[in-house]
N, C-alpha and C. Protein backbone atom coordinates (compact mmCIF):
# COMPACT_ATOMS: atom_id res chain seq x y z
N UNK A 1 0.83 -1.16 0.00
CA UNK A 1 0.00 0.00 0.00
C UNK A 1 0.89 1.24 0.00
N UNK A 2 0.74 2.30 -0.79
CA UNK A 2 1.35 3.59 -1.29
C UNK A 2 1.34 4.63 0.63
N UNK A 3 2.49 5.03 0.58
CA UNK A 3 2.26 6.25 1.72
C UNK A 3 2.07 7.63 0.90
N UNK A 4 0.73 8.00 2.04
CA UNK A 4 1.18 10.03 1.07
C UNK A 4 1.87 10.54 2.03
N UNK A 5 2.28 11.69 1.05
CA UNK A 5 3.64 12.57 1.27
C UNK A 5 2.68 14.07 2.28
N UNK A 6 3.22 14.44 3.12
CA UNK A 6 3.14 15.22 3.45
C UNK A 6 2.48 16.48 3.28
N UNK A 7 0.99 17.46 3.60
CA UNK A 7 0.80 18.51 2.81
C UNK A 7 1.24 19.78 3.01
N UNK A 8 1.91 20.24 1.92
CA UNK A 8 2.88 21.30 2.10
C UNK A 8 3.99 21.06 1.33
N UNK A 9 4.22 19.99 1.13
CA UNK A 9 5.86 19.69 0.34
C UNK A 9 5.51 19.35 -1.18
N UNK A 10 6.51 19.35 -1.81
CA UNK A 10 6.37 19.31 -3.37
C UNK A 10 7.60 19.16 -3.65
N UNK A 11 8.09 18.16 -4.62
CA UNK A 11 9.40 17.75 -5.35
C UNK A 11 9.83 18.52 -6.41
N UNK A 12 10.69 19.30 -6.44
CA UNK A 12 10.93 19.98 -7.43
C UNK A 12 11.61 19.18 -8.66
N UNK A 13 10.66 19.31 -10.10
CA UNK A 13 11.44 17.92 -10.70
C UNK A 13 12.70 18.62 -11.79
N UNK A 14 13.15 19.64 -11.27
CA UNK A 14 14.73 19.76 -12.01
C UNK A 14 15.33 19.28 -10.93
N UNK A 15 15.61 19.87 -10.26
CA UNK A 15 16.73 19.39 -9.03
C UNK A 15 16.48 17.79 -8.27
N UNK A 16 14.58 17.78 -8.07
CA UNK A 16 14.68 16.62 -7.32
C UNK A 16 14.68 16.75 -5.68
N UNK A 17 14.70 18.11 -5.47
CA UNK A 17 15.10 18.36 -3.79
C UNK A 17 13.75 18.84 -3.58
N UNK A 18 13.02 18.62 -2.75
CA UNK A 18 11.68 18.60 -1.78
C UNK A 18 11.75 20.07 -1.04
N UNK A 19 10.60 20.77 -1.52
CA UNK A 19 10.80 22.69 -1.23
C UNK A 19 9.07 22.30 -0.55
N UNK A 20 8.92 23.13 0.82
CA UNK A 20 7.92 23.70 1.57
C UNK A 20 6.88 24.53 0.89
N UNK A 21 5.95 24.43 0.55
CA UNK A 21 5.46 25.57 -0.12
C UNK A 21 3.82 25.61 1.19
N UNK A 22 3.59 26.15 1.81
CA UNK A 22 2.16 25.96 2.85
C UNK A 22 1.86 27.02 3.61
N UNK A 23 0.44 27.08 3.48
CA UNK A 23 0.23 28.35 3.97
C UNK A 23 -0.56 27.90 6.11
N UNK A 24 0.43 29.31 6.46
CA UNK A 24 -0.14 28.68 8.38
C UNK A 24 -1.38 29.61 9.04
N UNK A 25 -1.88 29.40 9.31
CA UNK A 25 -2.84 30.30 9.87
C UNK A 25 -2.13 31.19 10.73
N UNK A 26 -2.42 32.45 11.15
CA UNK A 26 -1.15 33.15 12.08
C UNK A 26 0.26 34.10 10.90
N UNK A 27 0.65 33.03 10.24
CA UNK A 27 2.10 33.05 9.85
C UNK A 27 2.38 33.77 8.46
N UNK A 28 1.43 33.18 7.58
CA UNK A 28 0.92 33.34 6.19
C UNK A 28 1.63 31.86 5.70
N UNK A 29 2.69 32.60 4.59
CA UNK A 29 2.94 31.39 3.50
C UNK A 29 4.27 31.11 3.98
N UNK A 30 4.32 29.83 4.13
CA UNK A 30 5.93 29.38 4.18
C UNK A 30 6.39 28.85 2.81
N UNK A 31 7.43 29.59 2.51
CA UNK A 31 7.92 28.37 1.05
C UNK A 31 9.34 28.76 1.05
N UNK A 32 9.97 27.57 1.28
CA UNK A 32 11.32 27.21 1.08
C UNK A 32 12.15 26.04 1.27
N UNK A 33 12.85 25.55 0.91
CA UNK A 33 13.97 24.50 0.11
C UNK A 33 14.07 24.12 1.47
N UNK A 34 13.76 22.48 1.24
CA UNK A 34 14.14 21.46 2.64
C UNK A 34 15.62 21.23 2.62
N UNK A 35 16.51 21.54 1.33
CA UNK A 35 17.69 21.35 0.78
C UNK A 35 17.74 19.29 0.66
N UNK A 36 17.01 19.01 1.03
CA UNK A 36 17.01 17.51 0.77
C UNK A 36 16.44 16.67 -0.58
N UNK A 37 16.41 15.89 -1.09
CA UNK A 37 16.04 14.94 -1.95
C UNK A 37 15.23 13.80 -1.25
N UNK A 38 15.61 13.60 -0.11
CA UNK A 38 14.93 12.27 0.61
C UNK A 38 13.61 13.00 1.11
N UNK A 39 12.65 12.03 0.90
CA UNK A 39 11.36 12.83 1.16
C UNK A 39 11.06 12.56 2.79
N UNK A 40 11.37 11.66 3.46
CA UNK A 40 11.47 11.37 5.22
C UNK A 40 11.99 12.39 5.86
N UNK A 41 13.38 13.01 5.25
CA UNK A 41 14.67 13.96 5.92
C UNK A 41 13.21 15.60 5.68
N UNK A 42 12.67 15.84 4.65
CA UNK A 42 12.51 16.82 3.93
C UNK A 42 10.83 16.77 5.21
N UNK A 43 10.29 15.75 4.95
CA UNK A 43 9.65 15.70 6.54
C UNK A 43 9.47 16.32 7.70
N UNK A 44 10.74 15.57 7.99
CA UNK A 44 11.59 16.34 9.16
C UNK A 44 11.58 17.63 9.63
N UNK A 45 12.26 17.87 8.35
CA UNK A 45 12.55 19.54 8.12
C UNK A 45 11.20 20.14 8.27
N UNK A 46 10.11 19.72 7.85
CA UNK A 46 9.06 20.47 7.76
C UNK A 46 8.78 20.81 9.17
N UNK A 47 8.34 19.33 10.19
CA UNK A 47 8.15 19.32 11.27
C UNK A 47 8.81 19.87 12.26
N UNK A 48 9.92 20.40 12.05
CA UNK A 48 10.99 21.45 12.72
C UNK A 48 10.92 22.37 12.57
N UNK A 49 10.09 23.08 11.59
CA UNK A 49 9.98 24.24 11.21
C UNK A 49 8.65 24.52 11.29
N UNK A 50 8.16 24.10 11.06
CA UNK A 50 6.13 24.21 12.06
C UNK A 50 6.81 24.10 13.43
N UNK A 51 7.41 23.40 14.31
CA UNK A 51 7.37 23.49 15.87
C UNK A 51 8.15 24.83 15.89
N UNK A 52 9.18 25.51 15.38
CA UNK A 52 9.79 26.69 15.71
C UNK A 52 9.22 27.61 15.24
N UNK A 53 7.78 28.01 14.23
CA UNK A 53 7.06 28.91 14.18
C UNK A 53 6.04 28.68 15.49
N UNK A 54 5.48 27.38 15.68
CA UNK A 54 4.74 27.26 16.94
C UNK A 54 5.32 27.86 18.41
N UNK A 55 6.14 27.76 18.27
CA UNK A 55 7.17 28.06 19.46
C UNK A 55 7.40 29.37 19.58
N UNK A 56 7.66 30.19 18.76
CA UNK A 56 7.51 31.57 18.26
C UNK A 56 6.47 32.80 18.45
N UNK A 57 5.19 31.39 17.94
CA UNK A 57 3.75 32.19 18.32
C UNK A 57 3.36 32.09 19.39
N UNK A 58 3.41 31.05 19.79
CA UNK A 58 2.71 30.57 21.43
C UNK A 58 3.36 31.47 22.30
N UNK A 59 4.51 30.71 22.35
CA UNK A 59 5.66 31.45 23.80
C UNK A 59 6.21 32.01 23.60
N UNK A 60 6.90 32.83 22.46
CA UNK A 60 7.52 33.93 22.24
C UNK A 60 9.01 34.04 22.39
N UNK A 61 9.19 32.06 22.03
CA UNK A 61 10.71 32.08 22.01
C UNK A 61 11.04 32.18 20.40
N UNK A 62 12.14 33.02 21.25
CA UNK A 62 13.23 33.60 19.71
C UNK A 62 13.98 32.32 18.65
N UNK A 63 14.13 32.25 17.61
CA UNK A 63 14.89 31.26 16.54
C UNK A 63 16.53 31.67 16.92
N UNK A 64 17.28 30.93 17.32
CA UNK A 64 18.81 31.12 16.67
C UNK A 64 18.73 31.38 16.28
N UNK A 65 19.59 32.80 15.64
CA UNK A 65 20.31 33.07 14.38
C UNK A 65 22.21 32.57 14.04
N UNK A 66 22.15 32.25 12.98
CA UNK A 66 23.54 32.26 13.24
C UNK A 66 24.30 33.76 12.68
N UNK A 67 25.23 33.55 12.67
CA UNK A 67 26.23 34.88 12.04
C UNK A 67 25.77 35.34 11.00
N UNK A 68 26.27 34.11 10.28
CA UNK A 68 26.26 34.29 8.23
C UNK A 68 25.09 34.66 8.37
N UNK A 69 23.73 34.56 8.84
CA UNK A 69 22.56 34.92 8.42
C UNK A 69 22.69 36.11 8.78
N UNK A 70 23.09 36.53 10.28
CA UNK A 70 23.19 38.14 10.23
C UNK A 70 24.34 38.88 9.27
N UNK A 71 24.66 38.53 8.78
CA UNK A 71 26.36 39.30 8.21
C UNK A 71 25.49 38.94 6.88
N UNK A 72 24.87 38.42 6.22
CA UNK A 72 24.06 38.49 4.95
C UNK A 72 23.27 39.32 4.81
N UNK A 73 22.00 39.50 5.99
CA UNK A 73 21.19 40.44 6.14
C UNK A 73 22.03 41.77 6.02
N UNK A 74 22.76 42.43 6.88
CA UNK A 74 23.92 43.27 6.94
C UNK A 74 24.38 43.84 5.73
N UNK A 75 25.15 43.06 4.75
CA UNK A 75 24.97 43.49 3.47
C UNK A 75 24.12 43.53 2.48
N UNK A 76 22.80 43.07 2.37
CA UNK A 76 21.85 43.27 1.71
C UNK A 76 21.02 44.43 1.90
N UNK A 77 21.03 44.56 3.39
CA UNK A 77 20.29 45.95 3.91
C UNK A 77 20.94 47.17 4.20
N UNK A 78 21.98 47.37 4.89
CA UNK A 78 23.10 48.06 5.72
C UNK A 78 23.95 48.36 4.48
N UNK A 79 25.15 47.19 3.97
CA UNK A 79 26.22 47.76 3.66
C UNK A 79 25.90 48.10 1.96
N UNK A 80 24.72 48.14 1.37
CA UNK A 80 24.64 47.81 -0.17
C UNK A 80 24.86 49.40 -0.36
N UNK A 81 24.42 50.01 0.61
CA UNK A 81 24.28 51.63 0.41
C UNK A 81 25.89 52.39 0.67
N UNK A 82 26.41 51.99 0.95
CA UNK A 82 27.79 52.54 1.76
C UNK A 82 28.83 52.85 0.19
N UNK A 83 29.59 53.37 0.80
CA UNK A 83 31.22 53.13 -0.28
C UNK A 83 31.94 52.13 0.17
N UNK A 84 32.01 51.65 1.51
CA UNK A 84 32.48 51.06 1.80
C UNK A 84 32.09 49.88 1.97
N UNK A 85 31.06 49.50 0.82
CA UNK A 85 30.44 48.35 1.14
C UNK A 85 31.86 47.05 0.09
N UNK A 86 32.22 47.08 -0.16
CA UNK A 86 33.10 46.02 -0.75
C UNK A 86 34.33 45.70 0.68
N UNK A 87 34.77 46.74 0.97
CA UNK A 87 35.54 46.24 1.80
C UNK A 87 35.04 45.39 3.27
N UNK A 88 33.43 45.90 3.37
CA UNK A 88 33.04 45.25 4.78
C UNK A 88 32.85 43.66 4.18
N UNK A 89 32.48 43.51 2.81
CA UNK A 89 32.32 42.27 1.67
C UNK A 89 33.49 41.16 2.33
N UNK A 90 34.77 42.21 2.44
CA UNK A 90 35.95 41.19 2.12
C UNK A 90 36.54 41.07 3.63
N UNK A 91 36.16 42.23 4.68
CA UNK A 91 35.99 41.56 6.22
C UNK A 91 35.50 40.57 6.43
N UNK A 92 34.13 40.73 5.72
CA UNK A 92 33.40 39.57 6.27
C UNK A 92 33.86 38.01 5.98
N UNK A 93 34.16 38.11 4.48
CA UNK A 93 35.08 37.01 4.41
C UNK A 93 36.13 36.28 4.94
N UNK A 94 36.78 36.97 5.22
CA UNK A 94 37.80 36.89 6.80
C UNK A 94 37.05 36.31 7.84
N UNK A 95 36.14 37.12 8.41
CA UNK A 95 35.51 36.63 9.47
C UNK A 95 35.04 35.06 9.61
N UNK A 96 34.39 34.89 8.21
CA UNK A 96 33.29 34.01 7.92
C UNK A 96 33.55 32.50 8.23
N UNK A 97 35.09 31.96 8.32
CA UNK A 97 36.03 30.74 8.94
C UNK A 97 35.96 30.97 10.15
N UNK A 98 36.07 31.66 11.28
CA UNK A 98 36.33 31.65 12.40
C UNK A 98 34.31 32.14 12.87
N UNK A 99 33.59 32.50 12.53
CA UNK A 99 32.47 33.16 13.29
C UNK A 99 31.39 32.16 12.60
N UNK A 100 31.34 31.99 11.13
CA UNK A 100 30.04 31.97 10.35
C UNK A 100 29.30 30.69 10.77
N UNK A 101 29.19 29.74 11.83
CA UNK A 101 28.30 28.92 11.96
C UNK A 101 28.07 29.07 13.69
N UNK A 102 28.49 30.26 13.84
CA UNK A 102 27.88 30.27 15.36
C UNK A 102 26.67 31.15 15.29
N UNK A 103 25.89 30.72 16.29
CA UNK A 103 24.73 31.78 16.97
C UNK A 103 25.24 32.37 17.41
N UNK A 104 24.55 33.84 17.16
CA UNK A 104 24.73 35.55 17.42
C UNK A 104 25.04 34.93 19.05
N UNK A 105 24.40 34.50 19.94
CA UNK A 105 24.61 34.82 21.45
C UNK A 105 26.06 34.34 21.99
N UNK A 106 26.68 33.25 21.02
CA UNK A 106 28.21 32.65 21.01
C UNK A 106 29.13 33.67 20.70
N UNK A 107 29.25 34.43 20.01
CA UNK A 107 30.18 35.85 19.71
C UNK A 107 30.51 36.54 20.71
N UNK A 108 32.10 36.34 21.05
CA UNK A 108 32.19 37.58 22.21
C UNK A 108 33.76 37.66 21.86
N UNK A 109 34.25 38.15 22.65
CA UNK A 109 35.95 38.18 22.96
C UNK A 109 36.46 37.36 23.00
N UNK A 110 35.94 35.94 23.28
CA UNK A 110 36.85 35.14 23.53
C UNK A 110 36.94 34.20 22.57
N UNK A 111 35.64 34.22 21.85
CA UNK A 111 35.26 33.38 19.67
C UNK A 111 36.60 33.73 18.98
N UNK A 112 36.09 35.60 19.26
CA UNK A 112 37.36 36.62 18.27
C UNK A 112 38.73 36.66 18.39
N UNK A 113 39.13 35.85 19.45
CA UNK A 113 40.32 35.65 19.99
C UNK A 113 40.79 34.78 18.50
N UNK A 114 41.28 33.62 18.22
CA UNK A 114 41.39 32.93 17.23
C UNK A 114 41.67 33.67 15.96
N UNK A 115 40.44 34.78 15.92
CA UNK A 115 40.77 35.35 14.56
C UNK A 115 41.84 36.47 14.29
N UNK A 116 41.87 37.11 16.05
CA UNK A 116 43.19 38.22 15.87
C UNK A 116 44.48 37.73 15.74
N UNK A 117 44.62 36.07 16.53
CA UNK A 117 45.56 35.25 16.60
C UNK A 117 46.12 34.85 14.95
N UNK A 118 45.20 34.54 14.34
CA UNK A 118 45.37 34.52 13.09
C UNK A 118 45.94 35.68 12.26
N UNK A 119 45.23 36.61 12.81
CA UNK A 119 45.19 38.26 11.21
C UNK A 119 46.82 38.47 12.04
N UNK A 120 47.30 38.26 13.13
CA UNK A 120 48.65 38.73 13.11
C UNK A 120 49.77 37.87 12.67
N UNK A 121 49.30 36.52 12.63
CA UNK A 121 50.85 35.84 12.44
C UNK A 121 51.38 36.57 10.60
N UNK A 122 52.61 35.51 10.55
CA UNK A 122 53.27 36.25 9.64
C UNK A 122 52.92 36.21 8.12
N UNK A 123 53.00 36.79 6.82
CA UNK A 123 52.12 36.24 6.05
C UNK A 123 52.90 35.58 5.08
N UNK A 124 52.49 34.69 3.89
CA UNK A 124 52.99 33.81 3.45
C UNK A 124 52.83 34.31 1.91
N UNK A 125 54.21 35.02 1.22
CA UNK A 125 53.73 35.45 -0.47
C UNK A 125 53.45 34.18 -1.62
N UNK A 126 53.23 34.18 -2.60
CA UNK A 126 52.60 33.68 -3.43
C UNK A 126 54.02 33.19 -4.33
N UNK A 127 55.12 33.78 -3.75
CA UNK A 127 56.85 33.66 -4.24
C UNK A 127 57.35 32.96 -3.24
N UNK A 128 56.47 32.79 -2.06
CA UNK A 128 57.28 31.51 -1.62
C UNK A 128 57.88 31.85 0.18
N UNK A 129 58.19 33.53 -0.17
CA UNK A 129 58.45 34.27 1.07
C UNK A 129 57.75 34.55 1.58
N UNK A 130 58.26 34.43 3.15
CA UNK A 130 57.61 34.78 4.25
C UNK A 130 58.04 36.21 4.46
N UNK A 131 56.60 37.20 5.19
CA UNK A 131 56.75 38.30 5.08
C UNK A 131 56.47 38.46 6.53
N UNK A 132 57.53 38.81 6.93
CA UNK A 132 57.48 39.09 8.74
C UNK A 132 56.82 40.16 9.25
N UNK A 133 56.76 41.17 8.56
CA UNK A 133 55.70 42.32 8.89
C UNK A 133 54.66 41.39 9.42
N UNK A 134 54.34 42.32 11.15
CA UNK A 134 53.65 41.36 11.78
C UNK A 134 52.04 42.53 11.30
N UNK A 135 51.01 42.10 11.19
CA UNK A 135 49.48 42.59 11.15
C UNK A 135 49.32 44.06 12.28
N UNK A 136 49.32 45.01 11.94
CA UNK A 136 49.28 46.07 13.35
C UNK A 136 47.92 45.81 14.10
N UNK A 137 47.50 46.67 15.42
CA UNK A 137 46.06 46.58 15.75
C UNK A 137 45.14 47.11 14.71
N UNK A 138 45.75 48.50 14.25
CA UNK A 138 44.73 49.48 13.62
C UNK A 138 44.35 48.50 12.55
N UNK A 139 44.84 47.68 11.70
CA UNK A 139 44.29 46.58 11.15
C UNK A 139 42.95 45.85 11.03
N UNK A 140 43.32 45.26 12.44
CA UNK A 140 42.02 44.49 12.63
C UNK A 140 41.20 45.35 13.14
N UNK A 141 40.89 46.19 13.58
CA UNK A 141 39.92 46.74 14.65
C UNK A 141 38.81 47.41 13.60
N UNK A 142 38.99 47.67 12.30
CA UNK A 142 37.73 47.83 11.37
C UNK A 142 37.24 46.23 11.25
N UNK A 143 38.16 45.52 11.37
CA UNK A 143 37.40 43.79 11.26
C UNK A 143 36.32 43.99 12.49
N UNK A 144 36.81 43.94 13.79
CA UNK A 144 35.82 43.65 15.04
C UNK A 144 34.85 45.16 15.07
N UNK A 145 34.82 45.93 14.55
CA UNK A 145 34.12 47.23 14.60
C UNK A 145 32.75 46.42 13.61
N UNK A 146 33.33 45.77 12.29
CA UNK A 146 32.44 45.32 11.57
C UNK A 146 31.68 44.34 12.84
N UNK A 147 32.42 43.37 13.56
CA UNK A 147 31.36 42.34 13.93
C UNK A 147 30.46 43.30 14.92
N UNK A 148 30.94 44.24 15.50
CA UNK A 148 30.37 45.21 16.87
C UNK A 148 28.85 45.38 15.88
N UNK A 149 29.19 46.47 14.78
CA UNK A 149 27.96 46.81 14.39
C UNK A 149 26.98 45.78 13.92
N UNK A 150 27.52 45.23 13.39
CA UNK A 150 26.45 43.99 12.91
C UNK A 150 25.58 42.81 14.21
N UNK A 151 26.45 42.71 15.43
CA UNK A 151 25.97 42.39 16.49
C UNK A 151 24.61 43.55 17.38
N UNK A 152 24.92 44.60 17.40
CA UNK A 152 24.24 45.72 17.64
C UNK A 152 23.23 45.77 16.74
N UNK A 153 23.39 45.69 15.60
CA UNK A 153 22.28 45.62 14.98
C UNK A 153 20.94 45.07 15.21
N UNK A 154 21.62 43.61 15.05
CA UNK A 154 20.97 42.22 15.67
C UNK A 154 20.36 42.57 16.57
N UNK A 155 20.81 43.23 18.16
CA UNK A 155 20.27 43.40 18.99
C UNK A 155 19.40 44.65 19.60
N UNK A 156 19.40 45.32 18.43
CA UNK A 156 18.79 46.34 18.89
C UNK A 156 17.57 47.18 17.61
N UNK A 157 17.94 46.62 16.67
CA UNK A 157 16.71 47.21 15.15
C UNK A 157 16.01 46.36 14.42
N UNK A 158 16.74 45.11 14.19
CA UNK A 158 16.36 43.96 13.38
C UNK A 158 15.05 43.04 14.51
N UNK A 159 13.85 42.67 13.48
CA UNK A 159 13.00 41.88 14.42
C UNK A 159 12.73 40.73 13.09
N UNK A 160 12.85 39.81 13.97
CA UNK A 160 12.00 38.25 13.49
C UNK A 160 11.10 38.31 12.66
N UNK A 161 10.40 37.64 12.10
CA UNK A 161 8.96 37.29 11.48
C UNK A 161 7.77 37.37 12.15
N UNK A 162 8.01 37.13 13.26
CA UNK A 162 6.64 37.36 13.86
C UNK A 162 6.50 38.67 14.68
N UNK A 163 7.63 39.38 14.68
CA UNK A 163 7.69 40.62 15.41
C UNK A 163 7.96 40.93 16.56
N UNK A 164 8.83 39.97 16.71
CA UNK A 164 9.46 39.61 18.25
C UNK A 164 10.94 40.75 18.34
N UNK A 165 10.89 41.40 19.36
CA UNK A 165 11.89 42.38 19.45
C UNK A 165 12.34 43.13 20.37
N UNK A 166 12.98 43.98 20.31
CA UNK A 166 13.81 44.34 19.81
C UNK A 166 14.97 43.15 20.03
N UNK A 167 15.04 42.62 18.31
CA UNK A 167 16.54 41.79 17.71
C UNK A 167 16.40 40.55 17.90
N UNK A 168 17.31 39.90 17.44
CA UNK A 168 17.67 38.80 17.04
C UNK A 168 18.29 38.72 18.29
N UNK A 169 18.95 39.23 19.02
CA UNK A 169 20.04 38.49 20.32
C UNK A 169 19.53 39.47 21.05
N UNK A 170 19.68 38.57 22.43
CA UNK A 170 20.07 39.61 23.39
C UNK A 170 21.35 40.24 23.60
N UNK A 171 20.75 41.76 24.43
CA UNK A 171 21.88 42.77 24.39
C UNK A 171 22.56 42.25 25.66
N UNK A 172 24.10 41.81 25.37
CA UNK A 172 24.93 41.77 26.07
C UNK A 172 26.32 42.76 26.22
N UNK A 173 27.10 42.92 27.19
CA UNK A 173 27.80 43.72 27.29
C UNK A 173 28.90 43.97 26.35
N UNK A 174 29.55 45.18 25.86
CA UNK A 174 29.97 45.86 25.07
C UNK A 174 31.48 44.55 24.38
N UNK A 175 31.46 44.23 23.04
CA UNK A 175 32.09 43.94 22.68
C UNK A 175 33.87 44.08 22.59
N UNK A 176 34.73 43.83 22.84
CA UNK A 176 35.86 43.87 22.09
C UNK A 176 36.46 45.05 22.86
């Protein structure tokens, strides 16, 4: 005997990967990529994502965010307008090995430690030489100024989907 699939999900038949498309009472429309092919995993996903909008509406707990999601938002909203939006581009890139899969509330002085440890050792040319010029502070400190504002952000302008706020994190004490 045949099982049915889930209502709300749909197989996308180029890719083959199982995308959300359902509308919630409360929420409106959810539609987006389970990133899976297996229709059980893609399930899953669904059911994880109905309990963390439930969770959201009911009790008014907040979603993780991680970094990359804030440091994406950041340049899509924040840095697209700037002059200096390419260079916060290529901070962030830097950053994005040492920070990009933590939750905003994991970020502090002691994450960023690792990455100053890094931006100072010595650097390595493309000829083979090592270039002993060690990294100065004034250096990095537009790097952690970038994570300051983008953390601040988070915690103090940016709100959720359901309008939970002020931010994505709580405000904790002054960075760096």
């Amino acid at each position: 005997m045949g099982r049915t699939k889930t209502a709300g999900l749909r197989c996308d038949p180029q890719s083959g990967i199982w995308r959300i498309d359902k509308r919630i009472r409360g929420y409106g429309r959810l539609y987006e990529s389970t990133g899976s092919c297996d229709l059980e995993e893609a399930e899953r996903y669904l059911n994880r994502r109905l309990e963390q909008l439930r969770q959201a509406s009911v009790y008014g707990i907040r979603q993780k965010r991680k970094w990359r999601e804030a440091a994406t938002k950041y340049l899509l909203e924040e840095a697209i307008d700037k002059d200096s939006g390419g260079e916060d581009v290529y901070r962030l890139k830097l950053l994005d090995p040492f920070i990009g899969e933590r939750d905003l509330h994991q970020i502090h002085d002691w994450t960023l430690a690792s990455f100053i440890d890094w931006r100072r050792q010595p650097v390595k040319r493309k000829s083979g030489k090592v270039w002993m010029k060690q990294v100065k502070t004034k250096t990095i400190n537009p790097d952690l100024s970038l994570v300051r504002r983008i953390l601040n952000l988070a915690a103090r302008k940016w709100r959720d989907e359901h309008g939970l706020g002020p931010g994505w994190r709580r405000l904790r004490s002054s960075l760096c």
